[in-house]
Protein backbone atom coordinates (compact mmCIF):
# COMPACT_ATOMS: atom_id res chain seq x y z
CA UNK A 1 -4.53 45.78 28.75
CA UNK A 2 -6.37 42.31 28.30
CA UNK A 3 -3.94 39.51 27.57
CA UNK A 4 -5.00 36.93 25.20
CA UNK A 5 -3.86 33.45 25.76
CA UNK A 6 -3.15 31.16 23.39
CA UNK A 7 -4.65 27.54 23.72
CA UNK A 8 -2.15 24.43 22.88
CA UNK A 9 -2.99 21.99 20.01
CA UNK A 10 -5.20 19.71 21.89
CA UNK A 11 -3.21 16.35 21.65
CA UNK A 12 -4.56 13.08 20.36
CA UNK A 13 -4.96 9.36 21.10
CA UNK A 14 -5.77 6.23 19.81
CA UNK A 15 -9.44 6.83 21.73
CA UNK A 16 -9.95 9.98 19.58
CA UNK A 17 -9.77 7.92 16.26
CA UNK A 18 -12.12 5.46 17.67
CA UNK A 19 -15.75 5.45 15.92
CA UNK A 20 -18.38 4.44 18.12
CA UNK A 21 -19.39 1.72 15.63
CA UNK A 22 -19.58 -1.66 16.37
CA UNK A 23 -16.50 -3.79 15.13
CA UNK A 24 -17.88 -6.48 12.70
CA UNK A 25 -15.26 -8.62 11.62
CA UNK A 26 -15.20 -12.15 12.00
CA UNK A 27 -13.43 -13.24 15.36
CA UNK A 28 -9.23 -13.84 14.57
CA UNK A 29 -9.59 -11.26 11.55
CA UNK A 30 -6.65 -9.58 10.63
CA UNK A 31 -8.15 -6.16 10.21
CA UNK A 32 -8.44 -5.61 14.02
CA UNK A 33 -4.73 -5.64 13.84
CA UNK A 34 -4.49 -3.58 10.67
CA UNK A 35 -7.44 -0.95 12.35
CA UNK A 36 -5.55 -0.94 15.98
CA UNK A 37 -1.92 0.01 14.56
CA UNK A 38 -3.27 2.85 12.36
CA UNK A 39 -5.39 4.05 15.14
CA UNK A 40 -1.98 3.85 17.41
CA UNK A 41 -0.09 6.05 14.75
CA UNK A 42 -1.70 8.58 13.58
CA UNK A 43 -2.05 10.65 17.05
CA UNK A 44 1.75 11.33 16.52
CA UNK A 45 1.29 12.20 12.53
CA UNK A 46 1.17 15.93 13.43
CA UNK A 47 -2.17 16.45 11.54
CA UNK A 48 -5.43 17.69 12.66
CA UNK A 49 -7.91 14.97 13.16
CA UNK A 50 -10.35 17.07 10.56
CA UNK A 51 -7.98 16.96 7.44
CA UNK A 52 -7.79 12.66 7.70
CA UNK A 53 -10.64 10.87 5.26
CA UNK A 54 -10.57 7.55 4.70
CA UNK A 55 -11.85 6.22 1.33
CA UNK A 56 -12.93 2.47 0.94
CA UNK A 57 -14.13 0.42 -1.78
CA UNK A 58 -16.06 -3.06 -1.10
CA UNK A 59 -15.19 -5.74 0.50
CA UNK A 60 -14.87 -6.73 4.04
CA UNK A 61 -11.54 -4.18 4.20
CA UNK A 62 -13.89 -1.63 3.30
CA UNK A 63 -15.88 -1.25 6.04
CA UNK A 64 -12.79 0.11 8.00
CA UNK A 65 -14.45 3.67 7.19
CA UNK A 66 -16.87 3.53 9.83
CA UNK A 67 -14.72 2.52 12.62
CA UNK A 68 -12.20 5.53 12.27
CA UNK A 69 -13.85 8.55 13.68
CA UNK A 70 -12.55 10.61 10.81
CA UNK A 71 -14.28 11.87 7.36
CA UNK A 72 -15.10 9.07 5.17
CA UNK A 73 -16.94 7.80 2.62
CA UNK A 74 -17.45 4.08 1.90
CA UNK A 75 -17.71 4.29 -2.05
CA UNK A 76 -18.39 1.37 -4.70
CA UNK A 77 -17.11 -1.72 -5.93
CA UNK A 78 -13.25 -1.41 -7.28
CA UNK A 79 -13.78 2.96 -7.46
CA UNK A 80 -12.43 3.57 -4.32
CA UNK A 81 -8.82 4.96 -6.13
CA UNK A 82 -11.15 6.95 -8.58
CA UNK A 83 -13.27 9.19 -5.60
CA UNK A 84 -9.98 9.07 -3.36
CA UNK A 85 -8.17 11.31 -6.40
CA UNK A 86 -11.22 13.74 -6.53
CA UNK A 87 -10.62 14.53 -2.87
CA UNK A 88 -7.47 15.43 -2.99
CA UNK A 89 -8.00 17.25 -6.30
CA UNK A 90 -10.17 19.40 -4.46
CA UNK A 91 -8.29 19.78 -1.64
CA UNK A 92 -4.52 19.15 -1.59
CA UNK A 93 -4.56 19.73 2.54
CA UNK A 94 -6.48 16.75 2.83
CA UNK A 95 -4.60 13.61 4.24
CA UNK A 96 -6.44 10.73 2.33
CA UNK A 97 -6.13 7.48 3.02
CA UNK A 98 -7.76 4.30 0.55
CA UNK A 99 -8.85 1.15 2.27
CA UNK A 100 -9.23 -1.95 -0.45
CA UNK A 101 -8.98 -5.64 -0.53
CA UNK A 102 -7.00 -7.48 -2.82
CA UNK A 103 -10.29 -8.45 -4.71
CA UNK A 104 -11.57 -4.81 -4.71
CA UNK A 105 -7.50 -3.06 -5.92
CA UNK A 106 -6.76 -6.09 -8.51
CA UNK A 107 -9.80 -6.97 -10.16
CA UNK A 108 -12.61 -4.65 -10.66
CA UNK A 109 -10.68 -1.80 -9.50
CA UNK A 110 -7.62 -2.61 -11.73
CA UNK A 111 -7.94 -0.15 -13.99
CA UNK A 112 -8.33 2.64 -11.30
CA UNK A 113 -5.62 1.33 -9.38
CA UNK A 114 -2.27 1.07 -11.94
CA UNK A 115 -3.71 5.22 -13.00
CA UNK A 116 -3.49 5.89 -9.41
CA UNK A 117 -0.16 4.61 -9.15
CA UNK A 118 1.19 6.49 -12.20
CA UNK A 119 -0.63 9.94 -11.37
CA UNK A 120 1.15 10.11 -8.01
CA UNK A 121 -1.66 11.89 -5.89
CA UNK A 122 -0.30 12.35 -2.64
CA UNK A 123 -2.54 9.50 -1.12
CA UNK A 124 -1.82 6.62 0.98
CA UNK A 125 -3.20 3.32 -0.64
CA UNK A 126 -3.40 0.32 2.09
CA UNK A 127 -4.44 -3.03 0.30
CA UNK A 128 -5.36 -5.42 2.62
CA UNK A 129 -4.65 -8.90 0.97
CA UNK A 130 -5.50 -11.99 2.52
CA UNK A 131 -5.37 -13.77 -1.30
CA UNK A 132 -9.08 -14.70 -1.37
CA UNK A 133 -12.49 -12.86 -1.47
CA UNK A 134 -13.82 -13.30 1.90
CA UNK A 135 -17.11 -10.97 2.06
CA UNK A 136 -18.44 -13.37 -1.23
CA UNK A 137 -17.43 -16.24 0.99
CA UNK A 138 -14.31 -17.41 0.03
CA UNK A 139 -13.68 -17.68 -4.33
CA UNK A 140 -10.62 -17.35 -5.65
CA UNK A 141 -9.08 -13.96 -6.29
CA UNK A 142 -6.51 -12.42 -8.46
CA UNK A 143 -3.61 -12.94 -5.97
CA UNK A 144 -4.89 -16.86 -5.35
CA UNK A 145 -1.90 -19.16 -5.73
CA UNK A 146 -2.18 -21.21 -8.33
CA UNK A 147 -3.74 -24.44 -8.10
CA UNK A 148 -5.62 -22.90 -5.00
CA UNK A 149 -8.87 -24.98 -4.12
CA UNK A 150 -12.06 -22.84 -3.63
CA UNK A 151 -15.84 -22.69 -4.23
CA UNK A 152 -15.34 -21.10 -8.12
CA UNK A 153 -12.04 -23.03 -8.72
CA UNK A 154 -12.70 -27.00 -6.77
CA UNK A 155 -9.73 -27.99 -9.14
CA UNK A 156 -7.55 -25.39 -8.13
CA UNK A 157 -7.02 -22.15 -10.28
CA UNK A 158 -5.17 -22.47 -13.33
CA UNK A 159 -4.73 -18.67 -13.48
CA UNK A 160 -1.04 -17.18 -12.64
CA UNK A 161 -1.86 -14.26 -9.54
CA UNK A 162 -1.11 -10.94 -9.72
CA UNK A 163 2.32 -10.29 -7.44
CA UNK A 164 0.93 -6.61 -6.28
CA UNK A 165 4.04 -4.95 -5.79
CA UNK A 166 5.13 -5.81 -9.21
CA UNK A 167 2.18 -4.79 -10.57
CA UNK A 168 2.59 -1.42 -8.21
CA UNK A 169 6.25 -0.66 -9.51
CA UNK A 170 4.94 -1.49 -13.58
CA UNK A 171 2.71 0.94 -12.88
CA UNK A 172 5.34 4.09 -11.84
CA UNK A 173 4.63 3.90 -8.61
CA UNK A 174 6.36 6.11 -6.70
CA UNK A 175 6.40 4.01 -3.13
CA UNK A 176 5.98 0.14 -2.49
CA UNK A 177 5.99 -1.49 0.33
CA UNK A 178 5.09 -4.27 2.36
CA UNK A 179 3.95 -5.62 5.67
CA UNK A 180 1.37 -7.72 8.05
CA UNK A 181 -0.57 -8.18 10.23
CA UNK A 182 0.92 -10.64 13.01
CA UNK A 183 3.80 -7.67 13.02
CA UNK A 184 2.44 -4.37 14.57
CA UNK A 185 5.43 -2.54 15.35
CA UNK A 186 6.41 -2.98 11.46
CA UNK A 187 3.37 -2.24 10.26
CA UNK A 188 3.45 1.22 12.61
CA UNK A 189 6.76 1.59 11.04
CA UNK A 190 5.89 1.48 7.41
CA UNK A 191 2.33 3.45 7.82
CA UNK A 192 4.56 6.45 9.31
CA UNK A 193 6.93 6.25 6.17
CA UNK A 194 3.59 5.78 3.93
CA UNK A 195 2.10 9.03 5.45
CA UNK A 196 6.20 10.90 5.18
CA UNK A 197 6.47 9.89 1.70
CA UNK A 198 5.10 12.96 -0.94
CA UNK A 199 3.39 10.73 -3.65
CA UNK A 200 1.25 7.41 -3.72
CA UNK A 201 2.05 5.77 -1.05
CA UNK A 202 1.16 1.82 -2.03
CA UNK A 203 1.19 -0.76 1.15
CA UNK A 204 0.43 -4.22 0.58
CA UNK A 205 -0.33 -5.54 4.11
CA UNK A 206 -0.74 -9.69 4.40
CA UNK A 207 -3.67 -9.90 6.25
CA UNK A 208 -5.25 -13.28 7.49
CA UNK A 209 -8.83 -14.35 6.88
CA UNK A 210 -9.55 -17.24 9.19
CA UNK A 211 -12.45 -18.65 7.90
CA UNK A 212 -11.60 -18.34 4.27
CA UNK A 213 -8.14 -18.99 3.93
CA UNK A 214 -6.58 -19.47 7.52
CA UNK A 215 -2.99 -19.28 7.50
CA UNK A 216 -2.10 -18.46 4.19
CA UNK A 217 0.74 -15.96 5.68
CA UNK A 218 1.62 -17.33 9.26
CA UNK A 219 5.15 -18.66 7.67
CA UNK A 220 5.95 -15.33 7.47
CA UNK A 221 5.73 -14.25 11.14
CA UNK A 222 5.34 -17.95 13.11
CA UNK A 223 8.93 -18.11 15.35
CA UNK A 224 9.73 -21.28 13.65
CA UNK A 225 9.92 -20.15 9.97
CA UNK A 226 9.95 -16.05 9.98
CA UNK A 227 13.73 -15.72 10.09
CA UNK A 228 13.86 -18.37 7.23
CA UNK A 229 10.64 -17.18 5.08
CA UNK A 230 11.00 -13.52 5.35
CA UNK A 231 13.40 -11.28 4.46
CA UNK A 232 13.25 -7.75 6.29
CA UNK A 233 14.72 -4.85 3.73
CA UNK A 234 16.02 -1.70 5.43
CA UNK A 235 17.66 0.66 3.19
CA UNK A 236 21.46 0.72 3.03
CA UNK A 237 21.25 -2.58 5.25
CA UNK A 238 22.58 -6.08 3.39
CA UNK A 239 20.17 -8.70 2.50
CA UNK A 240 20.33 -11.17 4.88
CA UNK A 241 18.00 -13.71 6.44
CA UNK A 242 18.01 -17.02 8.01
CA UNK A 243 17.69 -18.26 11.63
CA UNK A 244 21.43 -17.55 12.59
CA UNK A 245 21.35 -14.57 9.78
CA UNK A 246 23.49 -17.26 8.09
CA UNK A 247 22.05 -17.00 4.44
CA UNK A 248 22.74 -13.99 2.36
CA UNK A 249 21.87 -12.59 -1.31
CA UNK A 250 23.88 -11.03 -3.75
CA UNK A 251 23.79 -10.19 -7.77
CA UNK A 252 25.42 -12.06 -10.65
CA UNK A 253 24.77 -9.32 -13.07
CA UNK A 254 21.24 -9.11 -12.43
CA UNK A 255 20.50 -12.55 -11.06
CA UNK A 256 19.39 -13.03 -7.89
CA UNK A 257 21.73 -15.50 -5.59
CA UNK A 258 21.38 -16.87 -2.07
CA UNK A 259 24.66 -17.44 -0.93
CA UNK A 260 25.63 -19.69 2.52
CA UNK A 261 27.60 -17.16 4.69
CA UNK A 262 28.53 -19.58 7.45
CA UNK A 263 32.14 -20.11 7.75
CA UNK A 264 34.09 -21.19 4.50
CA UNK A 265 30.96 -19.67 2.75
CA UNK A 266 31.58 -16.33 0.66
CA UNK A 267 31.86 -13.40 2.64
CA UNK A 268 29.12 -10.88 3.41
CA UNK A 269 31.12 -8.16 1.25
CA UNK A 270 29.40 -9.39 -1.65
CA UNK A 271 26.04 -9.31 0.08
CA UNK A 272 23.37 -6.62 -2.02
CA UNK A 273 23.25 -3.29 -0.47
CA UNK A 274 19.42 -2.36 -0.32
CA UNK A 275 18.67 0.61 -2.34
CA UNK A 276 14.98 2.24 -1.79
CA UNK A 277 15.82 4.55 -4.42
CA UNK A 278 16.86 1.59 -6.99
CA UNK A 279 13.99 1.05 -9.55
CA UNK A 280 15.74 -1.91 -11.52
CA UNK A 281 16.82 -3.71 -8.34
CA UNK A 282 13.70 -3.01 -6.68
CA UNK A 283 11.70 -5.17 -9.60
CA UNK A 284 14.00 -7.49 -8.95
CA UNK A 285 13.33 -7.92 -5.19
CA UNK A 286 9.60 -7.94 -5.86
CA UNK A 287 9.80 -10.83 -7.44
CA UNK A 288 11.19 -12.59 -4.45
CA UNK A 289 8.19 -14.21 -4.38
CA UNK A 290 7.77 -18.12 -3.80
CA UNK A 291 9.75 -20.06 -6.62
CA UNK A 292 11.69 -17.46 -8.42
CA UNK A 293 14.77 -17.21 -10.90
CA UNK A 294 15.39 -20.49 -12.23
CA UNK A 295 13.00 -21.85 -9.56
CA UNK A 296 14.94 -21.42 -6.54
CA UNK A 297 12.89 -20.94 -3.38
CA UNK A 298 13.63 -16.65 -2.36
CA UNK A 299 12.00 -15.77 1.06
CA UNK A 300 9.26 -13.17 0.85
CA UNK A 301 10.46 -9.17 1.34
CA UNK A 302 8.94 -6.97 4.25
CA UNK A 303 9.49 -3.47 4.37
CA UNK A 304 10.19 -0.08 2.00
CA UNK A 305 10.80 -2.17 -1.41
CA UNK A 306 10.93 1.12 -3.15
CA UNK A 307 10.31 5.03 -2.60
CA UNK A 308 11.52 7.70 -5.30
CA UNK A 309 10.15 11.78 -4.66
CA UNK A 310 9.06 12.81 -7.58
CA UNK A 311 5.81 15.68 -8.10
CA UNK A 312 2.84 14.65 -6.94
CA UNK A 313 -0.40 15.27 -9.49
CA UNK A 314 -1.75 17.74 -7.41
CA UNK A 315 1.47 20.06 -7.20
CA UNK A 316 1.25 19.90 -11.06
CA UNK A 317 -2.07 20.82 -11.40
CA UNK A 318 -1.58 24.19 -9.26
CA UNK A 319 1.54 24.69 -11.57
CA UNK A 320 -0.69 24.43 -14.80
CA UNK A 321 -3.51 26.59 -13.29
CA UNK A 322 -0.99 29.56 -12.53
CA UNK A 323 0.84 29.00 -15.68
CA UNK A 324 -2.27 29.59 -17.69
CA UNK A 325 -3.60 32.26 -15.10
CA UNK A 326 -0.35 34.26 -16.21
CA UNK A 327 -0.78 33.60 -19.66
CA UNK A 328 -4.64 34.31 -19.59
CA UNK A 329 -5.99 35.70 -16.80
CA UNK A 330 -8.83 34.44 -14.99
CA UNK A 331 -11.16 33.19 -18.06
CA UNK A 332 -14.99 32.69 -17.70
CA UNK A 333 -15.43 28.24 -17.28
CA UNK A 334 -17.64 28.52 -20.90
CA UNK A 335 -14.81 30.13 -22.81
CA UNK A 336 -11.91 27.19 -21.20
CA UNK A 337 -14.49 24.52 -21.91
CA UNK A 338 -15.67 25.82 -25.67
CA UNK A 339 -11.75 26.09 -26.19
CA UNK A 340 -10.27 28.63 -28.80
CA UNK A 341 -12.38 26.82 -31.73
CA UNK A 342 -16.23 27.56 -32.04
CA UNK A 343 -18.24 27.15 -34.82
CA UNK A 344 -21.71 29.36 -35.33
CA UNK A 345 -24.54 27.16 -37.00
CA UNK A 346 -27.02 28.92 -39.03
């Protein structure tokens, strides 16, 4: 009797998701970083390299399609959350990822993005920001500072930006988060809990555009300043920061307070518990951002800001179609598109 022998799952590496096109980003870009740690990931995701598809808008974040050897399609200006919800429509097995600049998600793609957000398709949205519009050579976008100097504001904008993860968590998104580029090991870390989490999966990663806008995030990971700019959340952890962890937050009702927790200072009891799960403290955190609650200077969140399972759009939409199947039966596609009311014109 002929015994049949089973071959293993044929494991991956970083090589595998490797295109064979030619990286063209500027030199210092902060996409290498961005393409590298997703490359180093998802080998240990568990999913066959067939079922990944990357879906990009425009911009120079967009052209991350071509250098992931997986399905793709680089789509059109601002759409990119619009064709990325077809594909997993028509097939839930898929594990689709959208690629978009800060540009491409808050401006033309606006609209597409806050439905996105709300419909919960089990996708994983990665907006590169780097707070300028780089592959138009370097205007103003919707997350410019204010009073930010560039070739279509030489006065400085007078517009307030778009904070993303705000806008994310208006929106009823379901998972918010935050990271960059000069930190690869938490940027692994949150694309793993991106591709865990059942729902949209929104990561806002800083990313650096060094002809354009050089520097705009180094506080946030240079040695000197990190430990006093950025705060790094980890659920059920207290907020604490500072470069001898000697500054704390905590809530007077629901206002923010940094609090001195060096000795005589009050004690880290009071400190705020992070809560992914917390939708009205999570709004609150993600407006840690620059001068905030009667203008007092918060540093900048990294990490899971919020995550809440709910049902994803495409779990609903089998629900529906069985419902009706058991109601109906299987209907010709005229008859559910004329509906129950016809009219015959003489």
């Amino acid at each position: 009797m002929e015994t049949l022998t089973l071959e293993k799952p044929q494991s991956l590496t970083a090589k595998d998701f490797s295109s064979d096109m030619e990286v063209k980003w500027c030199p210092g870009c902060g996409d290498y970083s961005i393409l590298k740690q997703v490359q180093t990931v998802f080998p240990d995701l568990g999913i066959p390299k067939e079922n990944f598809v990357f879906i990009s808008g425009i911009g120079c974040s967009s052209r991350f399609s071509y250098y992931m050897d997986t399905y793709g399609m680089h789509s059109i200006h601002g759409r990119a959350a619009a064709i990325a919800s077809g594909v997993k429509a028509a097939n839930p097995e898929l594990s689709v990822w959208v690629v978009s600049g800060d540009g491409d998600s808050m401006s033309i793609g606006g609209n597409h993005f806050i439905h996105l957000m709300r419909k919960n398709f089990d996708i994983n949205y990665l907006m590169f920001n780097n707070q300028i519009y780089s592959l138009t050579k370097g205007q103003y976008s919707p997350t410019s500072e204010k009073g930010k100097i560039t070739k279509t504001s030489p006065y400085g904008s007078i517009e307030e930006p778009f904070n993303p993860s705000e806008l994310a968590l208006g929106a009823k998104a379901s998972f918010v988060a935050r990271t960059l580029d000069r930190d690869p090991k938490h940027m692994q870390g949150i694309l793993r809990r991106a591709h865990q989490h059942r729902g949209t999966s929104f990561v806002e990663v800083y990313q650096n555009c060094p002809v354009f806008n050089d520097g705009a995030f180094f506080a946030f990971s240079d040695k000197e300043t990190k430990k006093e700019e950025a705060l790094q959340l980890e659920d059920g952890k207290p907020l604490v920061f500072g470069n001898d962890d000697d500054k704390g937050i905590i809530l007077d009702g629901l206002t923010p307070v940094i609090v001195d927790l060096k000795e005589g200072g009050r004690g880290r009891d009071e400190l705020w518990i992070h809560d992914e799960k917390d939708k009205t403290k999570a709004n609150l955190i993600a407006r840690f951002f620059d001068t905030a609650f009667d203008g007092h200077h918060f540093p900048r969140p990294f990490g899971v800001i919020y995550a809440e399972e709910r049902p994803t759009y495409e779990d609903n939409m089998a629900a529906q179609i069985e419902l009706q199947k058991e109601k109906k039966g299987k209907q010709p596609l005229q008859k559910i598109l004329s509906g129950d009311k016809t009219w015959t014109i003489f």
